[in-house]
N, C-alpha and C. Protein backbone atom coordinates (compact mmCIF):
# COMPACT_ATOMS: atom_id res chain seq x y z
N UNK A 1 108.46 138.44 82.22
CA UNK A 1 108.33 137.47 83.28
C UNK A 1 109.36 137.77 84.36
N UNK A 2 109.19 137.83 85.71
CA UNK A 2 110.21 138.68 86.60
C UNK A 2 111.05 137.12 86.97
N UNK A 3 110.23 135.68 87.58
CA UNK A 3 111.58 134.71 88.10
C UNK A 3 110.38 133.81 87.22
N UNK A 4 111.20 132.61 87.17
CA UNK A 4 110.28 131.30 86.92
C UNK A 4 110.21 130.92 88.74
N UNK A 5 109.17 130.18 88.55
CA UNK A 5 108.66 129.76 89.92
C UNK A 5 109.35 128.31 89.55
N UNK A 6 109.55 128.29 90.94
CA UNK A 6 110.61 127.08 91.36
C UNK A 6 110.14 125.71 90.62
N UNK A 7 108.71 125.65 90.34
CA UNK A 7 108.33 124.19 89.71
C UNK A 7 108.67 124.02 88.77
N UNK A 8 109.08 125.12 87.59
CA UNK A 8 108.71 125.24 86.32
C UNK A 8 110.76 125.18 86.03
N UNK A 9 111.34 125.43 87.14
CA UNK A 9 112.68 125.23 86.87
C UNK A 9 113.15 123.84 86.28
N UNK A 10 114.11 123.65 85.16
CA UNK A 10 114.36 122.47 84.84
C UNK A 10 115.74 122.11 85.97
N UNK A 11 115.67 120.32 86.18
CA UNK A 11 116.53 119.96 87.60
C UNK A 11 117.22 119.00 85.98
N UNK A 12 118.35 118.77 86.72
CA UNK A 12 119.17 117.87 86.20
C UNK A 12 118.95 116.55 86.43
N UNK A 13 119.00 115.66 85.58
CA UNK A 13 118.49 114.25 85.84
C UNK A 13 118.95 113.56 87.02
N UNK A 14 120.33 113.94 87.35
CA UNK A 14 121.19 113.80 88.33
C UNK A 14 120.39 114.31 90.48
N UNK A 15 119.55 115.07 89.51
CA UNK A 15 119.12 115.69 90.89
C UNK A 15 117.45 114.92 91.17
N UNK A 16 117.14 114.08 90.50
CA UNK A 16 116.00 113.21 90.29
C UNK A 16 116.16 111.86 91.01
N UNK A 17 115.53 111.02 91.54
CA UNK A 17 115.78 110.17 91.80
C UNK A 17 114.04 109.05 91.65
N UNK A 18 114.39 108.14 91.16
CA UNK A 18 113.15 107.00 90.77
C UNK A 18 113.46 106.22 92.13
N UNK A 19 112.12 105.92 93.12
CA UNK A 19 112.13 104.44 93.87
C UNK A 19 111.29 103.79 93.19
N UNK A 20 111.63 102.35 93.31
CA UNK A 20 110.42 101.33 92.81
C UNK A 20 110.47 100.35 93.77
N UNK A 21 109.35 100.28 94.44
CA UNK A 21 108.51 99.81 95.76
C UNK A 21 108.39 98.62 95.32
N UNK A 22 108.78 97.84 95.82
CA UNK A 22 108.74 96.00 94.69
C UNK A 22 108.54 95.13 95.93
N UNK A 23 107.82 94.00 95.77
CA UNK A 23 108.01 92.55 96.61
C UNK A 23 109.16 91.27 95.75
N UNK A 24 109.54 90.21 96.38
CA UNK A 24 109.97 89.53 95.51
C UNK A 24 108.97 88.24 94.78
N UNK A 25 109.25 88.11 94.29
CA UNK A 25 108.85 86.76 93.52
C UNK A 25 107.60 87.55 92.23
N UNK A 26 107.33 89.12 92.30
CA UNK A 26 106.09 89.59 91.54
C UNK A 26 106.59 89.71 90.16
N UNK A 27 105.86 89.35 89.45
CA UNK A 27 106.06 89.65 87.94
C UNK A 27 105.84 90.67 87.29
N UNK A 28 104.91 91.60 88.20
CA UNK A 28 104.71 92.67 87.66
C UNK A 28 105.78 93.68 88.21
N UNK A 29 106.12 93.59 89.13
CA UNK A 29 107.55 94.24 89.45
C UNK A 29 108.59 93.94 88.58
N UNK A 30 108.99 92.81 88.25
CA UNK A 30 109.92 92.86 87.08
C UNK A 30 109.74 93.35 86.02
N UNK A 31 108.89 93.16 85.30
CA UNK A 31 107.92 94.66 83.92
C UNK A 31 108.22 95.96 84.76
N UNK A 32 107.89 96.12 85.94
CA UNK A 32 108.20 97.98 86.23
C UNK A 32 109.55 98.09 86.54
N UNK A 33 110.37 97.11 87.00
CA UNK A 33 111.86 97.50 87.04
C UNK A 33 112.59 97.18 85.41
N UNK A 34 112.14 96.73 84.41
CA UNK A 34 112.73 96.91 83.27
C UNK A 34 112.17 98.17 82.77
N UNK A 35 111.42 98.60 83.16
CA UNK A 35 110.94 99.96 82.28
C UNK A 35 111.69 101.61 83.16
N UNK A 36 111.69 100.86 84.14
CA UNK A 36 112.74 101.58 85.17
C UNK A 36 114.17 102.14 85.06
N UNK A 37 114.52 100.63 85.00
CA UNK A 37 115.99 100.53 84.17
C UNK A 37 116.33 101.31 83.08
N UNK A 38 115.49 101.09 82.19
CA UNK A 38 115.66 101.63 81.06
C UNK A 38 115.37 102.96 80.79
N UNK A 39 114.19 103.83 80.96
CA UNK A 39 114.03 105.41 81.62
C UNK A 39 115.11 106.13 82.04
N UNK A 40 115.31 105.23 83.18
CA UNK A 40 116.44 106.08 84.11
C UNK A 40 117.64 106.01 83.38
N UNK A 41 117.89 104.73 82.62
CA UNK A 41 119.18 104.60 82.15
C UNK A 41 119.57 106.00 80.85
N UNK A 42 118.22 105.61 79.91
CA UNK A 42 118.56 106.64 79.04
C UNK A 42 118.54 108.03 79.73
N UNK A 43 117.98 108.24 80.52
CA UNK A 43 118.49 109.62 80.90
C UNK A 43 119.24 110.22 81.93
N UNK A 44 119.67 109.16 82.27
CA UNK A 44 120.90 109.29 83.19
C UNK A 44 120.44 109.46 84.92
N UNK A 45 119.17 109.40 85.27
CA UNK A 45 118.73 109.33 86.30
C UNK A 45 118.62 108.27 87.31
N UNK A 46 119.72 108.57 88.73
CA UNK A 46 119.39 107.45 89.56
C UNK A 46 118.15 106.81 90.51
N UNK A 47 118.32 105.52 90.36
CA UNK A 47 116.94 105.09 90.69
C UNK A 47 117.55 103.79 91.93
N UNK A 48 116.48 103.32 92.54
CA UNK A 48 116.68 102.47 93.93
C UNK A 48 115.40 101.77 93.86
N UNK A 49 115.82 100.46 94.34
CA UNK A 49 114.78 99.53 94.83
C UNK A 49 114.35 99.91 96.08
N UNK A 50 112.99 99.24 96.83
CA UNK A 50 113.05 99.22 98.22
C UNK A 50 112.11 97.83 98.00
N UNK A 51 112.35 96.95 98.83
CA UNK A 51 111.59 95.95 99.27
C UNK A 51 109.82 95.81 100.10
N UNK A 52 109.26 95.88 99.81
CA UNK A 52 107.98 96.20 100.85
C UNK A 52 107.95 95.14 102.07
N UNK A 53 108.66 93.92 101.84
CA UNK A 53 108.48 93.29 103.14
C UNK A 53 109.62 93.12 103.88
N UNK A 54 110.55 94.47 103.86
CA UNK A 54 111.18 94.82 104.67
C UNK A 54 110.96 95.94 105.76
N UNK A 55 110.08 96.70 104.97
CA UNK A 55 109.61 98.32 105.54
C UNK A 55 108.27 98.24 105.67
N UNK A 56 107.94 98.22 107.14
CA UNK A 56 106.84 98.53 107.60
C UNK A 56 105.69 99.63 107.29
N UNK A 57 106.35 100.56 107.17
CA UNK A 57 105.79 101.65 106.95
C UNK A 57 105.46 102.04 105.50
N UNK A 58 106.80 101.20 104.18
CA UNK A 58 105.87 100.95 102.95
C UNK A 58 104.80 99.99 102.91
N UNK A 59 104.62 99.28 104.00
CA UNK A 59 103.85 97.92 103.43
C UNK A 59 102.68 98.08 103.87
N UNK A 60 102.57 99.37 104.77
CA UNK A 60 101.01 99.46 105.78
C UNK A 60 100.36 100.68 104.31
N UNK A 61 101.32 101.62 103.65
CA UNK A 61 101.13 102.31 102.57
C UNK A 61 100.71 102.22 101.39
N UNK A 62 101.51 100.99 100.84
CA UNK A 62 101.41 100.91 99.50
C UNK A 62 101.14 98.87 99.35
N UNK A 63 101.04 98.21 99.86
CA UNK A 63 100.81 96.84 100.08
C UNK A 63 99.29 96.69 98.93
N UNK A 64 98.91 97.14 98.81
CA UNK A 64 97.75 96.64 97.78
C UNK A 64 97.98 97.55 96.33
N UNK A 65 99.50 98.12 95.97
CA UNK A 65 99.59 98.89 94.97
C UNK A 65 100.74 98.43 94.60
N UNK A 66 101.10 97.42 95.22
CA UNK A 66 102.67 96.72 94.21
C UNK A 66 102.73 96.20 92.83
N UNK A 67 103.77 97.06 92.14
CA UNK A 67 104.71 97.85 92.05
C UNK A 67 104.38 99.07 92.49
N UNK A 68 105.05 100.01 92.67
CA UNK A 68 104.85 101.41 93.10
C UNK A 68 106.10 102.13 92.63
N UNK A 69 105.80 103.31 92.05
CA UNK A 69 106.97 104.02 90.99
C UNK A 69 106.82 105.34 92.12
N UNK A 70 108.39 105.89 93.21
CA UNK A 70 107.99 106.93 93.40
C UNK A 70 109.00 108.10 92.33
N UNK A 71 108.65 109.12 91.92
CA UNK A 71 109.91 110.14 91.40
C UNK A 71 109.76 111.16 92.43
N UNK A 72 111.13 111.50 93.09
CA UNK A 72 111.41 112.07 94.02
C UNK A 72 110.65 112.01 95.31
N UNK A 73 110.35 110.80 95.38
CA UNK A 73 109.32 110.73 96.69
C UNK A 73 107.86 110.58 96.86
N UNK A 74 107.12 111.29 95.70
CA UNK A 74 105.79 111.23 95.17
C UNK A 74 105.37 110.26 94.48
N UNK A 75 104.63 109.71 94.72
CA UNK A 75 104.04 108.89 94.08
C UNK A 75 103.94 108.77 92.71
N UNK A 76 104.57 108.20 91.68
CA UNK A 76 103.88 108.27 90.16
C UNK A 76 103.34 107.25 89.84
N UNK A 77 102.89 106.75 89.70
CA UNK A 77 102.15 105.21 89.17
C UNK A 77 102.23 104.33 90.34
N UNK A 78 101.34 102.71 89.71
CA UNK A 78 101.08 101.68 90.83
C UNK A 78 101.11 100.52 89.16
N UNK A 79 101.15 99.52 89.92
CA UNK A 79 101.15 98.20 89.19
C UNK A 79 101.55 98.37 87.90
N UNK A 80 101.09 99.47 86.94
CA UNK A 80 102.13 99.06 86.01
C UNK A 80 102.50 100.38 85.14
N UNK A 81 103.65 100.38 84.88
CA UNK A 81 104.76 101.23 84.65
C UNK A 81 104.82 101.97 83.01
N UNK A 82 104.09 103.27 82.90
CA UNK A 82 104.01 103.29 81.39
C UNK A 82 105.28 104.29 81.08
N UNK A 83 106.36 103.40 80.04
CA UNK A 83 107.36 104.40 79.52
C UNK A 83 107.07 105.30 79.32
N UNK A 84 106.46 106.28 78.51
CA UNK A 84 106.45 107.28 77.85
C UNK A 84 106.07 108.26 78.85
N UNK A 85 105.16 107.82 80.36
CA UNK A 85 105.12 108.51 80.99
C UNK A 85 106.10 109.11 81.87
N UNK A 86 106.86 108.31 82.10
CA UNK A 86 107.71 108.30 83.33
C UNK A 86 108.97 108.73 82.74
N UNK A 87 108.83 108.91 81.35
CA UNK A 87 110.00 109.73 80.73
C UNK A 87 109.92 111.02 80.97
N UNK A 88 108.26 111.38 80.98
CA UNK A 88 108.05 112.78 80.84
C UNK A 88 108.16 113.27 81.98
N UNK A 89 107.82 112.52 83.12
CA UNK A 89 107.79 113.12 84.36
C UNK A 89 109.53 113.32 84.98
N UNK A 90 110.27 112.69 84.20
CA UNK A 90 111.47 113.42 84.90
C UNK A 90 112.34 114.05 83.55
N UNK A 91 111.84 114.37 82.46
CA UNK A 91 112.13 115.46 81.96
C UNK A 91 111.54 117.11 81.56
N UNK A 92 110.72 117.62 82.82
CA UNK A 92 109.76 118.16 82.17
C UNK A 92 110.52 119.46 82.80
């Protein structure tokens, strides 16, 4: 094999980052920020809220998909948050 191609490189959890696209008062946002929490926590990966009815530009985007899980910017899931996945996607 001459290089690994850049996708297939493993990143440090550190170099990962989880947003979770949340409104307030949703319940289902609180289920995706405990599963959040906890993901990121065990593996040491930082993660950030963003509000949707602060940001225009999330809310014209993602407004009919709240919760919204991004890892590194991309989109991974909507409304609801499956551990086992979102483990894999930032350890792979």
């Amino acid at each position: 094999m001459a290089g690994m191609s850049p996708l297939l490189r493993r990143t440090s959890p550190g170099d990962r980052l989880v947003t979770l696209i949340r409104k307030p008062g949703c319940h289902l946002c609180d289920d995706a920020q405990a599963v959040v929490e906890k993901v990121c926590g065990d593996l040491g990966v930082p993660w950030e809220q963003k509000d949707i009815t602060e940001d225009c530009d999330l809310h014209d985007r993602y407004w009919e998909q709240i919760p919204v899980v991004l890892v590194d910017g991309r989109q991974h899931t909507f409304w609801r948050v499956n551990e086992d996945r979102l483990r894999k996607a930032l350890t792979f």
